[in-house]
C-alpha atoms as a PDB file:
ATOM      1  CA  UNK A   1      19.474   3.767  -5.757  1.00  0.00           C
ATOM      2  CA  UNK A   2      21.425   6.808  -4.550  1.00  0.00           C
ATOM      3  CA  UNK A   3      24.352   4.511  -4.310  1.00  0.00           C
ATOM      4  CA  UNK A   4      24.413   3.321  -7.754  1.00  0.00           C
ATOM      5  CA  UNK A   5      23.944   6.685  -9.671  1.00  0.00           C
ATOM      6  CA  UNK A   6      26.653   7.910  -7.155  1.00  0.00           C
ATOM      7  CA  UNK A   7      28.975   5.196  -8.492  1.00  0.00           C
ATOM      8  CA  UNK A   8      27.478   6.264 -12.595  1.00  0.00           C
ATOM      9  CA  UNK A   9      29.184   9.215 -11.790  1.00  0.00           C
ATOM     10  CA  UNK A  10      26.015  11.480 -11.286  1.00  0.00           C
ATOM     11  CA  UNK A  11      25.757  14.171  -8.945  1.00  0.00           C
ATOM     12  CA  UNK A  12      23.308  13.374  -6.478  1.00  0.00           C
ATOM     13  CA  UNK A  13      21.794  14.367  -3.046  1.00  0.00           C
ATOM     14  CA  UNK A  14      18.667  13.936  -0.705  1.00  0.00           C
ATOM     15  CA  UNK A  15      15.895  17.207  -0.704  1.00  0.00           C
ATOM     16  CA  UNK A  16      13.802  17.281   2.046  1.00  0.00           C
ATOM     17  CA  UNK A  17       9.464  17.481   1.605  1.00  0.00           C
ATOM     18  CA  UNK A  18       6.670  17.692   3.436  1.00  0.00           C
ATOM     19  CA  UNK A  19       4.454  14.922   2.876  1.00  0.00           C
ATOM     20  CA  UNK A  20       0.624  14.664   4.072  1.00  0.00           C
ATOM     21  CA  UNK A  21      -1.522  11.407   3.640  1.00  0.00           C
ATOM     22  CA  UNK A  22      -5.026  11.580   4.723  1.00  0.00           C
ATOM     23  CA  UNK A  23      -7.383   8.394   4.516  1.00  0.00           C
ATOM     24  CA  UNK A  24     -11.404   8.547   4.382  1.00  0.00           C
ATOM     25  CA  UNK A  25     -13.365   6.836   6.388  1.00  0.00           C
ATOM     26  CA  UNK A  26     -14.132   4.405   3.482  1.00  0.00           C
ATOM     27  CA  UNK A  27     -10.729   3.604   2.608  1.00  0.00           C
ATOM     28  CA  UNK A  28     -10.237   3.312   6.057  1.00  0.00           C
ATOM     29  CA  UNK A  29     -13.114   0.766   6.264  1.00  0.00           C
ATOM     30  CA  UNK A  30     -12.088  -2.934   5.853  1.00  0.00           C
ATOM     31  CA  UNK A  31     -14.945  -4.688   4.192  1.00  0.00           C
ATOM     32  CA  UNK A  32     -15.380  -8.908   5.372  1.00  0.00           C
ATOM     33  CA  UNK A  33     -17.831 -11.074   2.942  1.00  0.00           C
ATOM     34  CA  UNK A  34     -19.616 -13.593   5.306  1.00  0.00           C
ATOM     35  CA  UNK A  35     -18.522 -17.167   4.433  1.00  0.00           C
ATOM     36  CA  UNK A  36     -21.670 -18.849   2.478  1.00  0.00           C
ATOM     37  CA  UNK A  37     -23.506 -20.846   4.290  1.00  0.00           C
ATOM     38  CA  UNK A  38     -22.879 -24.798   4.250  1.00  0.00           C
ATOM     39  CA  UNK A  39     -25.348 -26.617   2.568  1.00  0.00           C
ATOM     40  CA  UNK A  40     -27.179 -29.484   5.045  1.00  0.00           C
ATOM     41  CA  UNK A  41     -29.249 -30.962   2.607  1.00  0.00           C
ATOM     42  CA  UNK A  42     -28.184 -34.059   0.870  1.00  0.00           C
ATOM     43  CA  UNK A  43     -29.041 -35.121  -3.065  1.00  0.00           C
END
């Protein structure tokens, strides 16, 4: 991106942030559904 405004002829340039990313335990929590079970009985 920086490349192709540069070559638009804008006037452009990286600025430096601070940048904090906290998870919760929830989003940090993966959650599985167990596979139904297989049905043994026959019609």
């Amino acid at each position: 991106m920086y490349t192709q405004l540069k070559k638009a002829g804008y006037n452009v340039w990286y600025q430096k942030f601070d940048f904090e990313y906290t998870e919760t335990l929830a989003e940090k929590a993966s959650v599985v559904s167990p596979r139904p079970a297989r049905s043994t009985s026959r019609p």
